[in-house]
Protein backbone atom coordinates (compact mmCIF):
# COMPACT_ATOMS: atom_id res chain seq x y z
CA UNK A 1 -12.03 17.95 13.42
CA UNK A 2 -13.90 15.81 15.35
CA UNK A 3 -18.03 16.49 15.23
CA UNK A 4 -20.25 15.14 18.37
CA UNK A 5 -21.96 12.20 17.97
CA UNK A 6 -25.12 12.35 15.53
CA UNK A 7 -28.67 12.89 17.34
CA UNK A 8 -30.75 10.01 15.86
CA UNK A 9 -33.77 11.47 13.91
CA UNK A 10 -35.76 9.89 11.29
CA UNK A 11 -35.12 9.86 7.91
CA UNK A 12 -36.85 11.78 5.57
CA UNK A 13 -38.45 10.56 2.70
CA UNK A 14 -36.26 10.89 -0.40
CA UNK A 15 -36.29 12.20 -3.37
CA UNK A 16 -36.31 10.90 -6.49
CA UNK A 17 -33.48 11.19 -8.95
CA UNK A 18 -34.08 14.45 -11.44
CA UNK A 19 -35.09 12.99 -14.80
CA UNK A 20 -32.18 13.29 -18.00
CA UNK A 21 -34.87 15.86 -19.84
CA UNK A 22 -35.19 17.90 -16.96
CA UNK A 23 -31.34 17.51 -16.61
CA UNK A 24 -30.30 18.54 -19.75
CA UNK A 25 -32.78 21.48 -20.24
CA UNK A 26 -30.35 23.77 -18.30
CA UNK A 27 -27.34 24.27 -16.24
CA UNK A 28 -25.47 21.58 -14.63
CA UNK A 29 -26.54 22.12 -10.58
CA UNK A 30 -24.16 20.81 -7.90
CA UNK A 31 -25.79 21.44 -4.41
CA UNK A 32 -23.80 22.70 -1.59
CA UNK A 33 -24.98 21.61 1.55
CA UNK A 34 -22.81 23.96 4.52
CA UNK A 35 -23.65 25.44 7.92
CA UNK A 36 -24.68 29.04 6.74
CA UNK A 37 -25.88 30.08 10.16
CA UNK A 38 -25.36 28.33 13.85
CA UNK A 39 -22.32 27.93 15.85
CA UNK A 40 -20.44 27.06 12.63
CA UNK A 41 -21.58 29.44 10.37
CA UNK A 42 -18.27 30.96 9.98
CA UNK A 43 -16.89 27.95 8.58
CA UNK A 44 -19.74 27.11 6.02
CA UNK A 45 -19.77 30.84 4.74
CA UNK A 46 -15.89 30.54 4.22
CA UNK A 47 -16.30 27.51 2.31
CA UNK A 48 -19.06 28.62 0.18
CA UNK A 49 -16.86 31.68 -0.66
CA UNK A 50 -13.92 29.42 -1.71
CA UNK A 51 -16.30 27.23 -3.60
CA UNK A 52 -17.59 30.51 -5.59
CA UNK A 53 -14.10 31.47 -6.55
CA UNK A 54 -13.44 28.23 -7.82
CA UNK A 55 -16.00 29.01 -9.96
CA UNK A 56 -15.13 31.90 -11.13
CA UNK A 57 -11.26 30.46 -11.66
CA UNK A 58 -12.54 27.75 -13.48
CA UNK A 59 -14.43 30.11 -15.99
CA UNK A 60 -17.45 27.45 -16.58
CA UNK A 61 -20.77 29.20 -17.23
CA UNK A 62 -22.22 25.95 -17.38
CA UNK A 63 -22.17 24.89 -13.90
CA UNK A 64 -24.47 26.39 -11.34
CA UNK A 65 -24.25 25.81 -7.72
CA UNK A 66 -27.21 25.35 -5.49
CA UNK A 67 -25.87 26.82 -1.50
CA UNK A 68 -28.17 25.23 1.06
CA UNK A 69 -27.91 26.19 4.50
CA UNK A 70 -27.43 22.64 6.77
CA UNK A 71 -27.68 25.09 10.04
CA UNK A 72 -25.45 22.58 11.51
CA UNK A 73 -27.89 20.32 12.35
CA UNK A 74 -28.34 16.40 11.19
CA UNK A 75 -32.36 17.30 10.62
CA UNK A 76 -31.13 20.70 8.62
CA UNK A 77 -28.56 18.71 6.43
CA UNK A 78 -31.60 16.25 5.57
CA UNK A 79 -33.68 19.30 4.64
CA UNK A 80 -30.87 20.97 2.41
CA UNK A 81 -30.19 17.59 0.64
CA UNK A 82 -34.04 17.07 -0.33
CA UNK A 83 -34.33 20.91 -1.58
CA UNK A 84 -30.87 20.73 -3.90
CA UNK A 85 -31.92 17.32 -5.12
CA UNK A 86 -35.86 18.69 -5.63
CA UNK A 87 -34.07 21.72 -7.47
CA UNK A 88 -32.23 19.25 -10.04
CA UNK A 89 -29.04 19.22 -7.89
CA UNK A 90 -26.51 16.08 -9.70
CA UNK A 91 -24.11 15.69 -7.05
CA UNK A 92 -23.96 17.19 -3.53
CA UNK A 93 -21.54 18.69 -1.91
CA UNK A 94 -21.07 18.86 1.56
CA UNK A 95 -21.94 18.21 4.09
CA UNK A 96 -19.59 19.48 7.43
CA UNK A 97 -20.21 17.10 10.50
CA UNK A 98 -20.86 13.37 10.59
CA UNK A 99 -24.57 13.55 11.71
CA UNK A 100 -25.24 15.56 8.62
CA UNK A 101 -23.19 13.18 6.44
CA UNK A 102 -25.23 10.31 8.41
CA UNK A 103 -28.82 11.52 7.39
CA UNK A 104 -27.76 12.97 4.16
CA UNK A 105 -26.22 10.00 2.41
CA UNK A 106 -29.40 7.59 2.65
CA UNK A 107 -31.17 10.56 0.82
CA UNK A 108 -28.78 10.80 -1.67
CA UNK A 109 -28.21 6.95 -2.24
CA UNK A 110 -32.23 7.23 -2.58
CA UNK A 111 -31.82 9.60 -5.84
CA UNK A 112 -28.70 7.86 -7.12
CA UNK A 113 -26.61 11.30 -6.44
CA UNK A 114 -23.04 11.12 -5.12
CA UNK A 115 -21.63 13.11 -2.00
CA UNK A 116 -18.45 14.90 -1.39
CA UNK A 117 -18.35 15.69 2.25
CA UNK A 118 -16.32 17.41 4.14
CA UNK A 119 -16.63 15.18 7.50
CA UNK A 120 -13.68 13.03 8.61
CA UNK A 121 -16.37 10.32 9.82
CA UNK A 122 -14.97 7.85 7.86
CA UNK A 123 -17.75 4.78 9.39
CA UNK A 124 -20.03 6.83 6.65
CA UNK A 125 -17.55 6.45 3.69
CA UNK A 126 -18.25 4.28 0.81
CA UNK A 127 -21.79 3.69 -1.20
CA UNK A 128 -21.94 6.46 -3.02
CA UNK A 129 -20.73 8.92 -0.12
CA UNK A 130 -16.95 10.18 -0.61
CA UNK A 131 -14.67 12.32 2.55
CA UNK A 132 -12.84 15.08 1.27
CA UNK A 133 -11.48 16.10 5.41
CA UNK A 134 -8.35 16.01 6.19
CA UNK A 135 -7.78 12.32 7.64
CA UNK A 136 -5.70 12.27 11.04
CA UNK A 137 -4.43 8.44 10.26
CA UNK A 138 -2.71 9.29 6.29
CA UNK A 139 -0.91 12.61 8.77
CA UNK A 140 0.14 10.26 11.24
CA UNK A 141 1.30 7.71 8.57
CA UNK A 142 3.25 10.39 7.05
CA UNK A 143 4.78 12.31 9.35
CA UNK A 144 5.73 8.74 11.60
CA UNK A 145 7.21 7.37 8.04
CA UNK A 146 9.02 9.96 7.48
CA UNK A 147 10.48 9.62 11.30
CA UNK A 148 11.50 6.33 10.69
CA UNK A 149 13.52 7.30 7.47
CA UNK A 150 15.16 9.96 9.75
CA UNK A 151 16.30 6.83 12.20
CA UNK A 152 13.86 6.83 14.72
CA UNK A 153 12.15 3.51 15.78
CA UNK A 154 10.89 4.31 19.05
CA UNK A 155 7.82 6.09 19.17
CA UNK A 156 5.37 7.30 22.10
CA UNK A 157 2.07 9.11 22.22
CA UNK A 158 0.29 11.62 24.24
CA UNK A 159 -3.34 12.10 23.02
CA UNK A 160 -6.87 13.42 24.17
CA UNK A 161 -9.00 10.69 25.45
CA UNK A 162 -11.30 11.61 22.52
CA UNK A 163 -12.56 10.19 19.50
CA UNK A 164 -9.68 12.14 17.15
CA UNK A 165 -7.06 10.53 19.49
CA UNK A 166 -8.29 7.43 19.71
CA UNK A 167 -7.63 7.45 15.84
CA UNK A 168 -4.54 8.74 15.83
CA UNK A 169 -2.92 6.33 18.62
CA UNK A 170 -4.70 3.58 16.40
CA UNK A 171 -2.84 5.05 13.27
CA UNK A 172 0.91 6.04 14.74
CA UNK A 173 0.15 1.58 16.18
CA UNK A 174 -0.68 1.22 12.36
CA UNK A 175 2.19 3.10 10.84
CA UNK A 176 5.26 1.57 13.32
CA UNK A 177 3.73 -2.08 12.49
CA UNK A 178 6.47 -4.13 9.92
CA UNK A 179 9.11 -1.59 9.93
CA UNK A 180 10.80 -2.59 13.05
CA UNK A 181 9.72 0.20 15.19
CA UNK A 182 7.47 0.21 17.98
CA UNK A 183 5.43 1.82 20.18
CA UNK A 184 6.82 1.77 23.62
CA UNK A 185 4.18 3.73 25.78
CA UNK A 186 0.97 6.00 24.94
CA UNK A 187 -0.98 8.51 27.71
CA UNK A 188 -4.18 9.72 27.18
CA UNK A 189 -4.97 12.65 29.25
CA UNK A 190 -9.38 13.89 29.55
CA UNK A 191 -9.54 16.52 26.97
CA UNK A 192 -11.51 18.37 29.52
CA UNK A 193 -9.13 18.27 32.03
CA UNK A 194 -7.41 22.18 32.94
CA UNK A 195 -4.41 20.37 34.15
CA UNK A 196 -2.43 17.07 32.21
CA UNK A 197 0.66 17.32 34.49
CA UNK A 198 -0.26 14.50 35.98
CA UNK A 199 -0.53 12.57 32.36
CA UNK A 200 2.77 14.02 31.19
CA UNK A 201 4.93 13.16 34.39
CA UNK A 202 3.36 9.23 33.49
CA UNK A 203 4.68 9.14 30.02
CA UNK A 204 7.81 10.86 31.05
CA UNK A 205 8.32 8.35 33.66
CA UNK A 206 9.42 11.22 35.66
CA UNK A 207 9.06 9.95 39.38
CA UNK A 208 11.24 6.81 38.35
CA UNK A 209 14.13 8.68 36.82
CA UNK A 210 14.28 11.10 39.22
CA UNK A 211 14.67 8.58 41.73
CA UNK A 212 17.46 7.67 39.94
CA UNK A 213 19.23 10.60 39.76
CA UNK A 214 18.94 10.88 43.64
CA UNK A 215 19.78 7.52 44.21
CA UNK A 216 23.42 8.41 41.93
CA UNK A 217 23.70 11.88 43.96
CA UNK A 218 23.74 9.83 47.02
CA UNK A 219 26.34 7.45 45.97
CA UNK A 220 28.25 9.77 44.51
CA UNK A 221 27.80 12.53 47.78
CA UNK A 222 28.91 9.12 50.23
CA UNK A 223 32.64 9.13 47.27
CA UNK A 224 33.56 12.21 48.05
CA UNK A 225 36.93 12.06 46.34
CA UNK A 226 37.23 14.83 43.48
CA UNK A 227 35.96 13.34 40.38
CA UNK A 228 32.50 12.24 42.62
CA UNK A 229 32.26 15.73 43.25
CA UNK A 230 33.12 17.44 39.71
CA UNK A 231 29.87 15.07 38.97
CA UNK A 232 27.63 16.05 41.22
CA UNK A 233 28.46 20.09 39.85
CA UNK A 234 27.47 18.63 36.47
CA UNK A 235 23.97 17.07 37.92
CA UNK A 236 23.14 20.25 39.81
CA UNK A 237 20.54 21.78 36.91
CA UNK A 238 19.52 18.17 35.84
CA UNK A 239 15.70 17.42 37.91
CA UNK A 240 15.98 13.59 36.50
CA UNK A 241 18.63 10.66 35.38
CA UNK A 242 18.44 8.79 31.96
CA UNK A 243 15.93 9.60 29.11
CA UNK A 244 12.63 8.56 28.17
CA UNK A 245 11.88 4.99 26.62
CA UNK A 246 10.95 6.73 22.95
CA UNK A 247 12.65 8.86 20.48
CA UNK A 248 9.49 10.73 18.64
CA UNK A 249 6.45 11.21 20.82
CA UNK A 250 2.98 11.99 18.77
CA UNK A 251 0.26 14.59 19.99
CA UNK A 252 -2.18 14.69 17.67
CA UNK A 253 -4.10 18.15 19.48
CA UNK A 254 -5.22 21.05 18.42
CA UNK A 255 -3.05 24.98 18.43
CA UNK A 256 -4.49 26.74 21.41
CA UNK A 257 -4.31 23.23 23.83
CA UNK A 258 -1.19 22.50 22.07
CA UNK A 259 0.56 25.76 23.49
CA UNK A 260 -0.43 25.58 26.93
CA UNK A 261 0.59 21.55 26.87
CA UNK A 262 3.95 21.84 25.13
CA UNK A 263 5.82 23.81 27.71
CA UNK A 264 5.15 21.22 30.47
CA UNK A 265 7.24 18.53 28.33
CA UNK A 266 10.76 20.02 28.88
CA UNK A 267 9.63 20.94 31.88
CA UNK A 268 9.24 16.94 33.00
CA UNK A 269 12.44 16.42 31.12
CA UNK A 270 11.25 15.26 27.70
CA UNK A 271 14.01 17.51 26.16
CA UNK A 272 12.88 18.46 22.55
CA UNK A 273 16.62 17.68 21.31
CA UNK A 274 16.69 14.73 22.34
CA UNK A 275 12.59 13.36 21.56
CA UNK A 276 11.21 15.03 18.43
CA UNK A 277 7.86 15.91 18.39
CA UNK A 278 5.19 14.84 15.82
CA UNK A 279 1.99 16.31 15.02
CA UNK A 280 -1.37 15.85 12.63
CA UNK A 281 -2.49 18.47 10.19
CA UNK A 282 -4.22 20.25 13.54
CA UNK A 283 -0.71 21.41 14.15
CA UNK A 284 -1.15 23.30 10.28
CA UNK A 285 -1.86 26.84 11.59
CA UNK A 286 0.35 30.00 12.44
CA UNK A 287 1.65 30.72 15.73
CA UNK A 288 3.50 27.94 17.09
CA UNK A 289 6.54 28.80 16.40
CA UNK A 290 5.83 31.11 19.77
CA UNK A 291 6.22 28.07 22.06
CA UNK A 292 10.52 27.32 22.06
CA UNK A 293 10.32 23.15 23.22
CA UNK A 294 7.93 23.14 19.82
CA UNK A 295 10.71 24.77 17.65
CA UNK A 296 12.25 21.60 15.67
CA UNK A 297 8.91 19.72 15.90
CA UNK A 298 7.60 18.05 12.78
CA UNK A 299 3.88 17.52 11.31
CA UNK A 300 2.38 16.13 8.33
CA UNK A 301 -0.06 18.60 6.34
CA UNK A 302 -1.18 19.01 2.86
CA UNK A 303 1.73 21.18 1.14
CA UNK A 304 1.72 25.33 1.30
CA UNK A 305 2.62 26.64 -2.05
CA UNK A 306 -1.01 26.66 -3.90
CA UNK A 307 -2.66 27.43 -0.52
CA UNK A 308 -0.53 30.18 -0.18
CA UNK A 309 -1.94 32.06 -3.25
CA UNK A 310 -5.30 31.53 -2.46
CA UNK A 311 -5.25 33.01 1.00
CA UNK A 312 -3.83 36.46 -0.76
CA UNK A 313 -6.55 36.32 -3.35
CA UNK A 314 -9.20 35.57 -0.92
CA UNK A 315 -7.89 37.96 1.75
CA UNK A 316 -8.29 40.69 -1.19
CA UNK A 317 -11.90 39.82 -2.51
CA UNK A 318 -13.83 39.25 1.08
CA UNK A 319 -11.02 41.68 3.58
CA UNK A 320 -10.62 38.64 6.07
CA UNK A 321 -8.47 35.57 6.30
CA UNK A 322 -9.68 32.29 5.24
CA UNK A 323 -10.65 29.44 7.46
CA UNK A 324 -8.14 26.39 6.96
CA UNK A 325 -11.18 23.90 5.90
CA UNK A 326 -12.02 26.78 3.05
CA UNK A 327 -9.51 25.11 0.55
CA UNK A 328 -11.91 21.94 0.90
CA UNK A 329 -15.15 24.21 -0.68
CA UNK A 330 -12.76 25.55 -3.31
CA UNK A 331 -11.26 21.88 -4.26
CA UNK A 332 -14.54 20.30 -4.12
CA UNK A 333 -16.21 23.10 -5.86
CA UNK A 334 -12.98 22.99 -8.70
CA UNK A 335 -13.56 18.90 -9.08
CA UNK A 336 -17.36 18.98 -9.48
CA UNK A 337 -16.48 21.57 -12.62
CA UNK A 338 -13.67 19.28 -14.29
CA UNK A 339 -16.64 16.26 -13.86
CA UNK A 340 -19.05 18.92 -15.57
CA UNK A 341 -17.05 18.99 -18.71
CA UNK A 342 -16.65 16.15 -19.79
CA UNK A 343 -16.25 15.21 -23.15
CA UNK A 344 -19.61 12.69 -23.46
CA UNK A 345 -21.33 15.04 -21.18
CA UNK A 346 -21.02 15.57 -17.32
CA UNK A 347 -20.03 12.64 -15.05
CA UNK A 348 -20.37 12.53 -11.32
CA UNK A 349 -20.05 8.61 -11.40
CA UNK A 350 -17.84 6.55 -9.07
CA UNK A 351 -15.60 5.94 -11.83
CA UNK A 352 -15.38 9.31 -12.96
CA UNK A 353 -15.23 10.19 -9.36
CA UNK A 354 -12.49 7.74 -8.37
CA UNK A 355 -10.08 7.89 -11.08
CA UNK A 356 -6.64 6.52 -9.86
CA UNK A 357 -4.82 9.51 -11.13
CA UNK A 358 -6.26 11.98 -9.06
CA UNK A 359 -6.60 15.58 -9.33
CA UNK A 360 -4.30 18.89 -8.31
CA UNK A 361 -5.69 21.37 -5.55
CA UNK A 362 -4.97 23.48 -3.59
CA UNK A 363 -4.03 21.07 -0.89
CA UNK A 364 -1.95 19.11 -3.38
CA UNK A 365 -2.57 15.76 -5.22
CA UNK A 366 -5.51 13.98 -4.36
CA UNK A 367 -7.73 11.46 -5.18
CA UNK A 368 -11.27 9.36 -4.03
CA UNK A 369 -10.98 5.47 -2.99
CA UNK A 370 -13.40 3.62 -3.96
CA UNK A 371 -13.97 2.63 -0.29
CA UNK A 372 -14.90 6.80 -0.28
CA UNK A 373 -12.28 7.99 1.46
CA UNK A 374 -9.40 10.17 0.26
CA UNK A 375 -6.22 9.69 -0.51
CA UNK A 376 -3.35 13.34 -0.48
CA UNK A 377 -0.22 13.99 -1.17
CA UNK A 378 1.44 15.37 2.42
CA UNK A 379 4.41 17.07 2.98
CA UNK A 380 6.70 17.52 6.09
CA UNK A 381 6.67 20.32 7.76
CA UNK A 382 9.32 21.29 10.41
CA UNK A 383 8.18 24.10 12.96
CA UNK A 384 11.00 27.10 12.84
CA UNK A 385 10.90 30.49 14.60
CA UNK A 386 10.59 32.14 11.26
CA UNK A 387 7.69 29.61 9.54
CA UNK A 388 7.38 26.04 8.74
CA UNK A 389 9.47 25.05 6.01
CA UNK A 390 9.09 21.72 3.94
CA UNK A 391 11.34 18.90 5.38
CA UNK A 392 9.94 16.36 3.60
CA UNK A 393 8.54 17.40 -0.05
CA UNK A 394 4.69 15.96 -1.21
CA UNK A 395 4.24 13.75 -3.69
CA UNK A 396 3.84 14.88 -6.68
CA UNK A 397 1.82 12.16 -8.95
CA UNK A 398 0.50 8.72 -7.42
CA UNK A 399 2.80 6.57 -8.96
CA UNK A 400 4.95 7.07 -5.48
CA UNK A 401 2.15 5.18 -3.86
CA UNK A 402 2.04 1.60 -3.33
CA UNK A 403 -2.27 1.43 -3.05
């Protein structure tokens, strides 16, 4: 997701680190700083649900989280921070949006407590602060890679004039550069916009080529002899002449824009068997299947087989489906218990934080940079009428990366 732009407020005073006696007198506290009311309270109440199973999974009596309600709000995140970190609170985590994550990580910095948030605003990665959101550029990196190894080298994109496609035109630019593939064209369409025709018939190129096929009709019309004509029967249902300049086109949007975007692309004569479509993680929900020119198309998303269990579990303790971003709480909530037990004591240091080998969750492999972002294991997924099944298999350990 992509959260507004922060509202600049000041910053709070902070507060000072909790001292080791007062520490070690009791539980270990993690503070979990989520949107528990506001527009995205059904979010932060998912999460915080999928953080207290983890808990309970995990079996450690020792570790006590602190829930703090953000209420969505850069001033509210501030506010949560200082009352977990007045109540003892050793690492945060959370928060959602990147105003939160903004006025939250000088306060933590302040009282030498790391952050796991949940933001994709990777400008406030690093110095203590780590991103546990799904990043569009390593989906785009995956899913174009994986293109490439399937033989494509051509590659287009049709994206929101937003901050989320801005990144992930920047990223499919990134992923094509030094394998000899390219980028041949990329339309941006105003993700306000009720109508991107106009942007698809661009990247299609569709005035041009079907000025060529009426140009050929003509020439072939003026022939006349029999073999002209057995070729003009064969152009009747075609609208255009010659196909697009790209083999893969990426369009890194969301399900419900997705649906009502997809059908105009056959429709201009981008021809889904002959350009395969690409998508980000925003493509990982059900339903899509629905639209037939999306049937075929490939994404890159964290993989489904641990997920898949802990939808049915949650689905049976709390009677409702789980948002996708509740697997972040649970993960988060699962790593901040491994750090708890350590052997010397609990660690929520950079080291301990960053290790190289990573950790398993429920998304699959993944592990913190030291520059604060994350790193996953992604699998392929290839849309079919009957679910998405795994084209291209996750990593497993980190050995299979290069960095």
């Amino acid at each position: 997701m992509v959260p507004p732009p922060p509202v600049p407020e000041p910053t709070p005073e902070p507060v000072p680190a909790p001292t080791p006696e007062v520490v070690a007198a009791g539980p270990v506290k993690v503070g979990v700083l989520l949107p528990l009311s506001g527009p995205n309270a059904a979010i932060g109440r998912a999460m915080l649900d999928a953080a207290q199973m983890a808990l309970f999974d995990v079996g450690d009596k020792e570790l006590q989280l602190l829930p703090r309600d953000t209420q969505g709000t850069p001033q509210g995140a501030a506010d949560a921070a200082q009352a977990a970190l007045g109540e003892g609170a050793r690492f945060l985590i959370g928060p959602l949006l990147a105003g939160e994550v903004e006025r939250v990580k000088p306060i933590a910095k302040a009282a030498n407590v790391r952050v796991l948030a949940f933001s994709t605003a990777t400008q406030f990665a690093g110095d203590g602060t780590y991103l546990m959101g799904f990043l569009p550029k390593e989906e785009v990196s995956r899913v174009v890679a994986f293109a490439h190894q399937r033989g494509m080298t051509k590659f287009a994109a049709l994206a929101p004039n937003s901050a989320y496609g801005q990144i992930a035109v920047d990223a499919l630019k990134a992923a094509v550069e030094g394998n000899g593939s390219e980028v041949t064209q990329v339309e941006f369409y105003d993700p306000q916009a009720t109508d991107v025709a106009p942007s698809i018939r661009r990247l299609a190129d569709y005035e041009k080529r079907r000025a060529a096929l009426a140009a050929q009709k003509k020439q072939l019309e003026a022939a006349g002899d029999d073999a002209s004509k057995a070729a003009l029967q064969r152009m009747a249902s075609q609208n255009t002449s010659g196909d697009a300049d790209f083999e893969a086109l990426l369009i890194p949007e969301g399900v419900a824009r997705l649906k009502t975007l997809a059908p105009l692309l056959p429709y201009y004569d981008l021809d889904p068997a002959r350009v395969k479509f690409l998508g980000t993680g925003l493509w990982d929900e059900p339903g899509l299947a629905s639209e037939p020119s999306l049937v075929g198309a490939w994404y890159a998303a964290a993989p489904l087989a641990q997920r898949r269990d802990f939808e049915r579990r949650y689905q049976q303790l709390y009677g409702s489906r789980p948002v996708r971003l509740a697997t972040l709480g649970y993960d988060a909530a699962a790593l901040a218990a491994v750090l708890a037990r350590e052997e010397k004591g609990p660690d929520f240091s950079d080291g301990a934080l960053t290790n190289p080998s990573g950790f398993a969750g429920l998304d699959g492999i993944f592990r913190l940079r030291t520059d604060g972002l994350v790193q996953r294991g992604l699998a392929v997924m290839e849309i079919q009428r009957n679910g998405s099944p795994v084209v291209g298999p996750a990593a497993e350990t980190f050995q299979q990366f290069t960095n």
